[in-house]
N, C-alpha and C. Protein backbone atom coordinates (compact mmCIF):
# COMPACT_ATOMS: atom_id res chain seq x y z
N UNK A 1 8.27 -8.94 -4.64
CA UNK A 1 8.45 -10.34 -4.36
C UNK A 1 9.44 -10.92 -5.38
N UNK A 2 10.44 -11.80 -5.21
CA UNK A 2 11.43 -12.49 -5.73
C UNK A 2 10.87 -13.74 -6.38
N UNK A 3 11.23 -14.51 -7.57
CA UNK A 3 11.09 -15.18 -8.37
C UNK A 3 12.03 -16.02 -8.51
N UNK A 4 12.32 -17.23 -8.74
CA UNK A 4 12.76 -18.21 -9.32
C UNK A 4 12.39 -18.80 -10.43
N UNK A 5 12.56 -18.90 -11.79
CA UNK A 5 12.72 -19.93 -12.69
C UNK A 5 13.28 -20.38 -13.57
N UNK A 6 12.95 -21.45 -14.31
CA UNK A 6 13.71 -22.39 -15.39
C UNK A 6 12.69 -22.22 -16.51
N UNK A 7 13.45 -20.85 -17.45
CA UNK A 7 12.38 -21.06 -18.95
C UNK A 7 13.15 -22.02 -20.35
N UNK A 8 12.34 -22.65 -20.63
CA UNK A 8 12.59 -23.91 -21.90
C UNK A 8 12.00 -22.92 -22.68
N UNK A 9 12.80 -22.36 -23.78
CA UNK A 9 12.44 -21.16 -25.30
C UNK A 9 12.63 -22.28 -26.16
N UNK A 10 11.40 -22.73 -27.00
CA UNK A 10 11.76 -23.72 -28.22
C UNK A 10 11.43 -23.06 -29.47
N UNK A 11 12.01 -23.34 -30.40
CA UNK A 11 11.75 -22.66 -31.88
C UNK A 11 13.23 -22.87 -32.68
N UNK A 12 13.35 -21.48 -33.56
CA UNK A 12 14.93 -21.65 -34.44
C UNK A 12 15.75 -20.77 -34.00
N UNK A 13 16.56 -20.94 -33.16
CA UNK A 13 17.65 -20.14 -32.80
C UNK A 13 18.84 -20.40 -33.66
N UNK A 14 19.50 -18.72 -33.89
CA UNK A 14 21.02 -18.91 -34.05
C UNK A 14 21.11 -18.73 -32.20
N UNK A 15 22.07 -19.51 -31.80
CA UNK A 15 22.11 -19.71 -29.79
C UNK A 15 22.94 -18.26 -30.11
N UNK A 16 23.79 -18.27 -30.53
CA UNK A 16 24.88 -16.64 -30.02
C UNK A 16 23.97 -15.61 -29.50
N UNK A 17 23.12 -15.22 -30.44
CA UNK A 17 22.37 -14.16 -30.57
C UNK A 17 21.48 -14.28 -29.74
N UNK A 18 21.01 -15.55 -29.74
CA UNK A 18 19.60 -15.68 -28.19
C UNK A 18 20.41 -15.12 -27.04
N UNK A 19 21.32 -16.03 -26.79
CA UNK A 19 22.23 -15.80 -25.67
C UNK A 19 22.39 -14.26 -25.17
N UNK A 20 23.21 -13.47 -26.34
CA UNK A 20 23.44 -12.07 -26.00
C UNK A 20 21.86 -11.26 -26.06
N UNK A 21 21.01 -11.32 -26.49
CA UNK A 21 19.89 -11.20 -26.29
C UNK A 21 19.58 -11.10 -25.00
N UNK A 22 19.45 -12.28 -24.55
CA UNK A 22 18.97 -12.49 -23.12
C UNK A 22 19.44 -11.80 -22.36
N UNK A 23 21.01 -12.23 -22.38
CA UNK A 23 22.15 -11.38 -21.76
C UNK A 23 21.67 -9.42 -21.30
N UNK A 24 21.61 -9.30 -22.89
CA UNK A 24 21.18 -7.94 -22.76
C UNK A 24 20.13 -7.31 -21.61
N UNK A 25 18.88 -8.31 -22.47
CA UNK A 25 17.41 -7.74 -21.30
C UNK A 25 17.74 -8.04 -20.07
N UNK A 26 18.46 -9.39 -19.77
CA UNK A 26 18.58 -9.18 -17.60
C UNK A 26 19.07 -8.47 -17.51
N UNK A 27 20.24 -8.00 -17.94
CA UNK A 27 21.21 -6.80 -17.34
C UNK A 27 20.41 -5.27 -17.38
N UNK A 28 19.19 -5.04 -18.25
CA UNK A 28 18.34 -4.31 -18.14
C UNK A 28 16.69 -4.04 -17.37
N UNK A 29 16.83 -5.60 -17.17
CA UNK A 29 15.74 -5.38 -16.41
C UNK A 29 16.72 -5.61 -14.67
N UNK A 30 17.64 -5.75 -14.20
CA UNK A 30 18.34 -6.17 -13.18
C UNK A 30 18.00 -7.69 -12.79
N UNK A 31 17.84 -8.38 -13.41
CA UNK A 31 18.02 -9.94 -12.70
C UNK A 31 18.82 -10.66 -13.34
N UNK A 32 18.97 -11.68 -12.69
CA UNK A 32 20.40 -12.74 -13.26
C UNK A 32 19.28 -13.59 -13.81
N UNK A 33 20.06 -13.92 -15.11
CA UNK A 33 19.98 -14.71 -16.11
C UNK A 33 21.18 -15.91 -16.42
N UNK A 34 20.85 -16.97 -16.16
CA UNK A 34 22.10 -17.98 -16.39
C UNK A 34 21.48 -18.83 -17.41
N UNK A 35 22.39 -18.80 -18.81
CA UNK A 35 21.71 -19.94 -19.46
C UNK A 35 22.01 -21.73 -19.35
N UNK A 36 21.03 -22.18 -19.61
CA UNK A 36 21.86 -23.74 -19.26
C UNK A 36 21.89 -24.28 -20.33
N UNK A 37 21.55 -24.19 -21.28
CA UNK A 37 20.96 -25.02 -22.63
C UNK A 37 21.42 -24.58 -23.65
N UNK A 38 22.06 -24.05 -24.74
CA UNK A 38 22.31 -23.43 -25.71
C UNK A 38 21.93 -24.29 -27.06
N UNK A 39 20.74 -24.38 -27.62
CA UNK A 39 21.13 -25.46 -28.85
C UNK A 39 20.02 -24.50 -30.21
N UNK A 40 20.15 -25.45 -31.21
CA UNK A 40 19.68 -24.37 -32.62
C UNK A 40 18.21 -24.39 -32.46
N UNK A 41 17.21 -25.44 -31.49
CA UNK A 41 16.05 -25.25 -31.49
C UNK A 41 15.81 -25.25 -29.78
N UNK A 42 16.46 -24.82 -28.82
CA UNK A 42 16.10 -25.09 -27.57
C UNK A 42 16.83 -24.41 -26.92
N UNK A 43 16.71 -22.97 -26.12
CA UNK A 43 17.22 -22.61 -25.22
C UNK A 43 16.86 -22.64 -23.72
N UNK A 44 17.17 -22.74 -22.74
CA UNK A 44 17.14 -23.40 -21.68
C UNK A 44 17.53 -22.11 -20.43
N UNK A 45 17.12 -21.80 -20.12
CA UNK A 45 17.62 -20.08 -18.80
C UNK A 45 17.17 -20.59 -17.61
N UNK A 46 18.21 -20.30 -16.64
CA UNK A 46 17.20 -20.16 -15.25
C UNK A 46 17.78 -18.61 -14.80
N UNK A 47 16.11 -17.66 -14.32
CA UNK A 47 15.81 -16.52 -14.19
C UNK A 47 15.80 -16.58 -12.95
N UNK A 48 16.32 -15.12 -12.13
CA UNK A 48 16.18 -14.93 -10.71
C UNK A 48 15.96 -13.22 -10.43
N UNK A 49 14.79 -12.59 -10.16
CA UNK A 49 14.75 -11.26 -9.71
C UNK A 49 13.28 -11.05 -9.34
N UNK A 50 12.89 -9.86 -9.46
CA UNK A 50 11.62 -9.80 -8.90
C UNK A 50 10.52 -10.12 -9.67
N UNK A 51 9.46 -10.62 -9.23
CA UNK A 51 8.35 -11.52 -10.30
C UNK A 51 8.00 -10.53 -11.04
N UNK A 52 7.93 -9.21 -11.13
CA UNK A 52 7.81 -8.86 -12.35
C UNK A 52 8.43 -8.41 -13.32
N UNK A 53 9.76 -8.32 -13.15
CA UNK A 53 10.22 -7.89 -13.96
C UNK A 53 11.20 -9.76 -14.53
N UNK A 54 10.39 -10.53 -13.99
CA UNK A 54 10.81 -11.94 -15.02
C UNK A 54 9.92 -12.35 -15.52
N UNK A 55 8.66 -11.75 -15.15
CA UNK A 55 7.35 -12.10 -16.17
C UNK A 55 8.01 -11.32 -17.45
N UNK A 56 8.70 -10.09 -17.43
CA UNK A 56 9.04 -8.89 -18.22
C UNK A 56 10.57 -10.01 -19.54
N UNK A 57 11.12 -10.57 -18.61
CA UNK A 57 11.97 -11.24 -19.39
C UNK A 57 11.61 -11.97 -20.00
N UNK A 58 10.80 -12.89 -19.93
CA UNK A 58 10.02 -14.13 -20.48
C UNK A 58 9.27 -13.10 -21.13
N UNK A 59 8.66 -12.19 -21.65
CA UNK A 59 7.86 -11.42 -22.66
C UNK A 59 9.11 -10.88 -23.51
N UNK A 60 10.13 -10.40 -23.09
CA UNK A 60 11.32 -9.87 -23.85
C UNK A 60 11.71 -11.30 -24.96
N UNK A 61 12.25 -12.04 -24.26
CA UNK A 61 12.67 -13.54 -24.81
C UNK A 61 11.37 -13.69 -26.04
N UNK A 62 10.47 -14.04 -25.79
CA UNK A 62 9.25 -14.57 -26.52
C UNK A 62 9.51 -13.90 -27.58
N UNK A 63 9.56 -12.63 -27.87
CA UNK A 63 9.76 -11.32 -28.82
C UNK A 63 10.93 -12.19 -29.81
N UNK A 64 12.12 -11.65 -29.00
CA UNK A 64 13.81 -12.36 -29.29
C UNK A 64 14.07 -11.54 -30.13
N UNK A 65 15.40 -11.95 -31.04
CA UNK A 65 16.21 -10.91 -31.98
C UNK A 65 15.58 -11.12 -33.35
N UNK A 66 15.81 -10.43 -34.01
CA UNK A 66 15.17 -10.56 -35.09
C UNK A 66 15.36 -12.23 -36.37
N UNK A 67 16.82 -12.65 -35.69
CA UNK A 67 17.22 -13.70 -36.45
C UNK A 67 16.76 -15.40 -35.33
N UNK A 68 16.27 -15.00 -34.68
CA UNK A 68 15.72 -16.67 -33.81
C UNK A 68 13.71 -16.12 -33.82
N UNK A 69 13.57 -17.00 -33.86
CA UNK A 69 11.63 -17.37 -34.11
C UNK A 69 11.53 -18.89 -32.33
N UNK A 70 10.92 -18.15 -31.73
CA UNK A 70 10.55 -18.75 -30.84
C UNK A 70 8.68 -18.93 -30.28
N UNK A 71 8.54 -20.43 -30.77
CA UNK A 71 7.62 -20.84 -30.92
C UNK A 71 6.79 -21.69 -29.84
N UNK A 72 7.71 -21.65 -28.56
CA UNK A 72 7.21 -21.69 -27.51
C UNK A 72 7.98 -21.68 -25.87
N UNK A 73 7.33 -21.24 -24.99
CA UNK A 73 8.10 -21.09 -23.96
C UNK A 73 7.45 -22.14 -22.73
N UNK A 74 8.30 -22.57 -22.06
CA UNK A 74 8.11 -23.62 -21.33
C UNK A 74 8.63 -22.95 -19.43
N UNK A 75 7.82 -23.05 -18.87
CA UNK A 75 8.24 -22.22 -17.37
C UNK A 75 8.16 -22.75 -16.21
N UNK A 76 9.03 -23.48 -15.78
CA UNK A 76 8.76 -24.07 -14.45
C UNK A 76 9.32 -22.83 -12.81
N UNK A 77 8.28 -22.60 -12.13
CA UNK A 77 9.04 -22.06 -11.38
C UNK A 77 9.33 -22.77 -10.11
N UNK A 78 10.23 -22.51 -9.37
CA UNK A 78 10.49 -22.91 -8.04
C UNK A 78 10.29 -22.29 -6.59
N UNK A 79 10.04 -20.78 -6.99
CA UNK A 79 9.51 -19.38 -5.94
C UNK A 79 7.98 -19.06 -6.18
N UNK A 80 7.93 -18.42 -4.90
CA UNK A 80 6.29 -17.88 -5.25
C UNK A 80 6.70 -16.78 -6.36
N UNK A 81 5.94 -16.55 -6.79
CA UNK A 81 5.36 -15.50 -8.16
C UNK A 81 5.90 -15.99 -9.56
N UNK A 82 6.30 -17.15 -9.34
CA UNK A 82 6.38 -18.21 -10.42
C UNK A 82 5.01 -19.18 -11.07
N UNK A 83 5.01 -19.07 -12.09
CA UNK A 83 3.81 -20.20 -12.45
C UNK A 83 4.43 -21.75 -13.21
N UNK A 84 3.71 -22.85 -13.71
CA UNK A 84 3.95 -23.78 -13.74
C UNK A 84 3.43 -24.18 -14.85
């Protein structure tokens, strides 16, 4: 089943590194990742692939690079196998 959502990552980002981060895990888990938000405490993604493997991104993200601390994730979805 296919997924839609919009995750809000809040905490301390350097954004480059979130960014290529993210970048990295969709292109590994196969779903598109578009970021919308780039800022030093707020990154902003909307996720699109199969619900589990964006539950899988949103657990990747949460983790993050070793230089951003993310202290909470915010998930609105718009598809079934999205939560709210």
């Amino acid at each position: 089943m296919r997924a839609r959502a919009t995750m809000v990552f809040r905490g301390v980002f350097a954004p480059e590194s979130f960014a290529e981060f993210m970048r990295h895990r969709a292109a590994r888990l196969s779903i598109a990742a578009r970021p919308r938000r780039l800022e030093d405490a707020r990154i902003e993604v909307e996720v699109e692939g199969d619900a589990d493997l964006v539950d899988m991104f949103e657990m990747a993200c949460s983790l993050g690079p070793l230089d951003c601390l993310v202290l909470d994730v915010e998930r609105v979805g718009s598809e079934p196998g999205s939560r709210r």
